[in-house]
N, C-alpha and C. Protein backbone atom coordinates (compact mmCIF):
# COMPACT_ATOMS: atom_id res chain seq x y z
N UNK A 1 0.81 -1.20 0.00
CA UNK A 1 0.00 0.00 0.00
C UNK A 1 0.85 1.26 0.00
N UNK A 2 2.12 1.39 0.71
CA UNK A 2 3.10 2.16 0.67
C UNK A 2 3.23 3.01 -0.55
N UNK A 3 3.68 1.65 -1.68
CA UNK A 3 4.12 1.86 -2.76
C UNK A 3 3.23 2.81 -3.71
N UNK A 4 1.43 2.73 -3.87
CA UNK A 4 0.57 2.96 -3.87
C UNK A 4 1.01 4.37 -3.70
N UNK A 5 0.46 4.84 -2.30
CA UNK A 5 0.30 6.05 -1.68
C UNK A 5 1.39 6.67 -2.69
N UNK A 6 2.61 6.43 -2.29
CA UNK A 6 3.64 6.90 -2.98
C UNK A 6 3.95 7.27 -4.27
N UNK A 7 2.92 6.47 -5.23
CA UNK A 7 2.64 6.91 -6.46
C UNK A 7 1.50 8.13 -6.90
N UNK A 8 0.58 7.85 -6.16
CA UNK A 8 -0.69 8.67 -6.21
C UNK A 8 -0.03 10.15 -5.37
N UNK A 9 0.57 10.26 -4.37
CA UNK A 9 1.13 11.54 -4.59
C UNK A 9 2.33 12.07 -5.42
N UNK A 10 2.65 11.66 -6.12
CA UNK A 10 3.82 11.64 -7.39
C UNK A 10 3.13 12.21 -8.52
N UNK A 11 1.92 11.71 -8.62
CA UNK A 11 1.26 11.93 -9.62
C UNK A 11 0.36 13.17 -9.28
N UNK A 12 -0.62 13.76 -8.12
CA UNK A 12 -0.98 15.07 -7.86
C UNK A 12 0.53 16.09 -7.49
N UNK A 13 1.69 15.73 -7.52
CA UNK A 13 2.73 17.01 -7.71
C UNK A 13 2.90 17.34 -9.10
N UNK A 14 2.72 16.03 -9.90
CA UNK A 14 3.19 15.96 -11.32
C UNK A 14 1.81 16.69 -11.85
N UNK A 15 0.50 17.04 -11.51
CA UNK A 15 -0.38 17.88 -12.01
C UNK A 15 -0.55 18.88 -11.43
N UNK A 16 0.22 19.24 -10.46
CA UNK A 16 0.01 20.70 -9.49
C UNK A 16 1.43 21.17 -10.48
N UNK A 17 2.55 20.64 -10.84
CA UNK A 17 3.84 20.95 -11.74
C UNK A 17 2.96 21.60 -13.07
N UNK A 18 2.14 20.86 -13.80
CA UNK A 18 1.76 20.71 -14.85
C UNK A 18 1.10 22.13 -14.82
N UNK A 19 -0.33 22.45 -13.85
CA UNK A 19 -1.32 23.31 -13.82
C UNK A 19 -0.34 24.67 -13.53
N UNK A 20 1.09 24.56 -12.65
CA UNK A 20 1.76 25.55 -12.47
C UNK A 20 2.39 26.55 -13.59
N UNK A 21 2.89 25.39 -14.56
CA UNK A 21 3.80 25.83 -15.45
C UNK A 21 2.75 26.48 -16.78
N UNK A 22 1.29 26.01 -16.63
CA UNK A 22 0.37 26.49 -17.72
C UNK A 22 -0.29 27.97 -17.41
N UNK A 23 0.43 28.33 -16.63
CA UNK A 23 0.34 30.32 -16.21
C UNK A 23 1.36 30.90 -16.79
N UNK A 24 2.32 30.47 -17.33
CA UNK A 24 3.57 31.06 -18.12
C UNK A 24 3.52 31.23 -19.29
N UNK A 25 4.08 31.76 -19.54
CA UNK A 25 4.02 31.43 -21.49
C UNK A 25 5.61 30.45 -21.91
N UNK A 26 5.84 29.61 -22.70
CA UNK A 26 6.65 29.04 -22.27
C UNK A 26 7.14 28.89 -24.08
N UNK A 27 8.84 29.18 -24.41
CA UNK A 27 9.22 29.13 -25.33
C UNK A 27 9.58 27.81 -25.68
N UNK A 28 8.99 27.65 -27.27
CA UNK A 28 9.45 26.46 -27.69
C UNK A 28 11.11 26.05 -27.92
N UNK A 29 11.48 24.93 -27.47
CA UNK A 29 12.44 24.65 -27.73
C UNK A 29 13.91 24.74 -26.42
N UNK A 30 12.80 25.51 -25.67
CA UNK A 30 13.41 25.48 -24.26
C UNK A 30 14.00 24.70 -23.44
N UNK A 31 14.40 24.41 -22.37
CA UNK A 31 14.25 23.88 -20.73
C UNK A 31 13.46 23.22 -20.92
N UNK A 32 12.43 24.37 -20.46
CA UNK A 32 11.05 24.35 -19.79
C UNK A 32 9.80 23.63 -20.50
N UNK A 33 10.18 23.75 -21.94
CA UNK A 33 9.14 23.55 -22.83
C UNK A 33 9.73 21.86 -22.67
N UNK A 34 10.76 21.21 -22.34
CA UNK A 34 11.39 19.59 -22.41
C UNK A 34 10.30 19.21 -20.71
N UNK A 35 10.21 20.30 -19.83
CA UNK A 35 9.79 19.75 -18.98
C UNK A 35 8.49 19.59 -18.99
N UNK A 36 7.72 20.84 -19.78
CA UNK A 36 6.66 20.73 -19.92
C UNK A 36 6.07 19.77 -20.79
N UNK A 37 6.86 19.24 -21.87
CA UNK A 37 6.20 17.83 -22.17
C UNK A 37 6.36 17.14 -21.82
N UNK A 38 7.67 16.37 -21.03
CA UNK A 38 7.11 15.47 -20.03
C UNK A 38 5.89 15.37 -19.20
N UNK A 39 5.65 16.53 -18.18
CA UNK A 39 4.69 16.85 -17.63
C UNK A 39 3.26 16.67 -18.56
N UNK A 40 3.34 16.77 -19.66
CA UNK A 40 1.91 16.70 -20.33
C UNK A 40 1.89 14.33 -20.83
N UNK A 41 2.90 14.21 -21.08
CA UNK A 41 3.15 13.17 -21.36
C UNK A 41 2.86 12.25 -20.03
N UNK A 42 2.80 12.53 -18.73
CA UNK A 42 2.65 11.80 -17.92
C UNK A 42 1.04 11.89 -16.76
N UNK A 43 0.75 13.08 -17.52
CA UNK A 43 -0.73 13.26 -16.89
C UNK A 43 -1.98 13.51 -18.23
N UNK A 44 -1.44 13.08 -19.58
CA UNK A 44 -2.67 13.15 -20.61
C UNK A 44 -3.29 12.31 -21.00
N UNK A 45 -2.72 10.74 -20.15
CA UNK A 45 -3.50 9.78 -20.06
C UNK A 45 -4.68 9.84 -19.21
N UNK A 46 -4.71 10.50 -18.06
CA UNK A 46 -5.28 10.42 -17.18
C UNK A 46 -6.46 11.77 -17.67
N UNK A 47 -6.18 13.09 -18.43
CA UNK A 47 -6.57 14.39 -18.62
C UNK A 47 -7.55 13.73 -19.42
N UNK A 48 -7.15 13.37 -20.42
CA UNK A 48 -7.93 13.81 -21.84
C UNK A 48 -9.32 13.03 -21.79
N UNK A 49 -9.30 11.83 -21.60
CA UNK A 49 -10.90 11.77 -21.04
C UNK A 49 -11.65 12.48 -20.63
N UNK A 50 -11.29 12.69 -19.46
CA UNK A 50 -12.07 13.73 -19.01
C UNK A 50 -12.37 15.19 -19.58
N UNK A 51 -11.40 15.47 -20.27
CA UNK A 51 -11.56 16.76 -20.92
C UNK A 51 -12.50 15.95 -22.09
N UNK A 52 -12.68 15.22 -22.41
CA UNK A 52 -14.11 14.92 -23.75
C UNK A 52 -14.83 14.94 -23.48
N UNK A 53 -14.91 14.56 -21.98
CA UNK A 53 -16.42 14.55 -21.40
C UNK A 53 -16.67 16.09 -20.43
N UNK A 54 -15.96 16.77 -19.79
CA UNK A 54 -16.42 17.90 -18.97
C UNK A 54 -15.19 19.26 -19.97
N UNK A 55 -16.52 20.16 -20.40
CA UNK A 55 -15.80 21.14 -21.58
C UNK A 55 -14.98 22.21 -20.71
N UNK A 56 -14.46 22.61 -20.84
CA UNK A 56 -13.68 24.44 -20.47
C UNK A 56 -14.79 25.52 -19.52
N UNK A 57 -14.16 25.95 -18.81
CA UNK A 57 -15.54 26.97 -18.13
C UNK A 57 -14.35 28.78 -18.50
N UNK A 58 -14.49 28.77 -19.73
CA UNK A 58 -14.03 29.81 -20.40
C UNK A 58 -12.57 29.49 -20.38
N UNK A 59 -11.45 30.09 -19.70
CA UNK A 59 -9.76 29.36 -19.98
C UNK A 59 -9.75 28.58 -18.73
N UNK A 60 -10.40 27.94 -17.95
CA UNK A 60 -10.40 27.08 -17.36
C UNK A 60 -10.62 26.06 -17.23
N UNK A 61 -9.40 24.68 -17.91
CA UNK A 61 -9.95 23.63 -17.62
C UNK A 61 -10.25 22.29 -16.34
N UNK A 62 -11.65 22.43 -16.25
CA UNK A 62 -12.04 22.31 -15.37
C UNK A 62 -11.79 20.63 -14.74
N UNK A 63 -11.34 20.07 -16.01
CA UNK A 63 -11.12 18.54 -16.16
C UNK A 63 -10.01 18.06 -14.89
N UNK A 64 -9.07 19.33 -15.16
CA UNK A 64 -7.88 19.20 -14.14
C UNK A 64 -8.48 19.22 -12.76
N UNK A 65 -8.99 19.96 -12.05
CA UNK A 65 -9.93 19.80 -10.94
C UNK A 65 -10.28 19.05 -10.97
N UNK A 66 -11.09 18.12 -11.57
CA UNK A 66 -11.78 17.10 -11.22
C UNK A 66 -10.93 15.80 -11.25
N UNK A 67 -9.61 15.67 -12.31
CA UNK A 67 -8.83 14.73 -11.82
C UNK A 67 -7.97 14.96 -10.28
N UNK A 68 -7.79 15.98 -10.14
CA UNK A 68 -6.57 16.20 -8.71
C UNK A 68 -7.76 15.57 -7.07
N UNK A 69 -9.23 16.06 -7.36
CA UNK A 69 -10.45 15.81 -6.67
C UNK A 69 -10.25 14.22 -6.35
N UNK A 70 -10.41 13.94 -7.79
CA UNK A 70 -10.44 12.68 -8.04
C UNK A 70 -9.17 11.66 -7.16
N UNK A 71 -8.20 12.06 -7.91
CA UNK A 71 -6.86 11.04 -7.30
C UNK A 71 -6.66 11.63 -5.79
N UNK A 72 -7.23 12.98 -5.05
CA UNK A 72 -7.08 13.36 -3.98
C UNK A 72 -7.91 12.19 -3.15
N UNK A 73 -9.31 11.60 -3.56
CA UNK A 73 -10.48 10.66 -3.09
C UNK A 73 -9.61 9.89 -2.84
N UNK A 74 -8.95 9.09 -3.91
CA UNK A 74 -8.61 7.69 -4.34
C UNK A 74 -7.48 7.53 -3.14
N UNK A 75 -6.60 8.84 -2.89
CA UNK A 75 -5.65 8.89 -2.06
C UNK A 75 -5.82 8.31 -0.72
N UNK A 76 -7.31 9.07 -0.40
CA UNK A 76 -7.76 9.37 1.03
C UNK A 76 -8.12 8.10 1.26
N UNK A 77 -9.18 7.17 0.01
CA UNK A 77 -9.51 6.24 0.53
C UNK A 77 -8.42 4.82 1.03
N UNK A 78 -7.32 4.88 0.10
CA UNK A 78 -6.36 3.56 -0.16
C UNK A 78 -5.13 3.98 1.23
N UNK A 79 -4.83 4.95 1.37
CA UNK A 79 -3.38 5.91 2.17
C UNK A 79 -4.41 5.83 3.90
């Protein structure tokens, strides 16, 4: 269960990283832009569903909330 816990918060830093770095404007070809696709590469499995099913509430996507909600539950219940 350790191991668990340990992943599921790995993964809400890796979308609090993600939601952080999407307030910047970020140049291609960068650093930042290598980190930022990782960061999209490791939470757009989990995003993009949900973004098909719950739309934008103007530049806010709201999908992200509801996954961090989400894996925050999953946390509480298994941790």
């Amino acid at each position: 269960m350790a191991i668990v816990c340990a992943l599921l918060t790995i993964f809400l830093v890796v979308l609090f990283a993600r939601a952080v770095l999407s307030w910047f404007p970020i140049e291609p070809g960068s650093f930042v832009a290598q980190i930022n696709d990782v960061l999209r590469m490791l939470t757009d499995w989990a995003a993009l569903p949900l973004r098909r099913v719950i739309p934008p509430l103007g530049m806010i996507d709201v999908s992200y909330f509801v996954l961090v909600f989400g894996v925050l539950i999953l946390r509480g219940a298994v941790c």
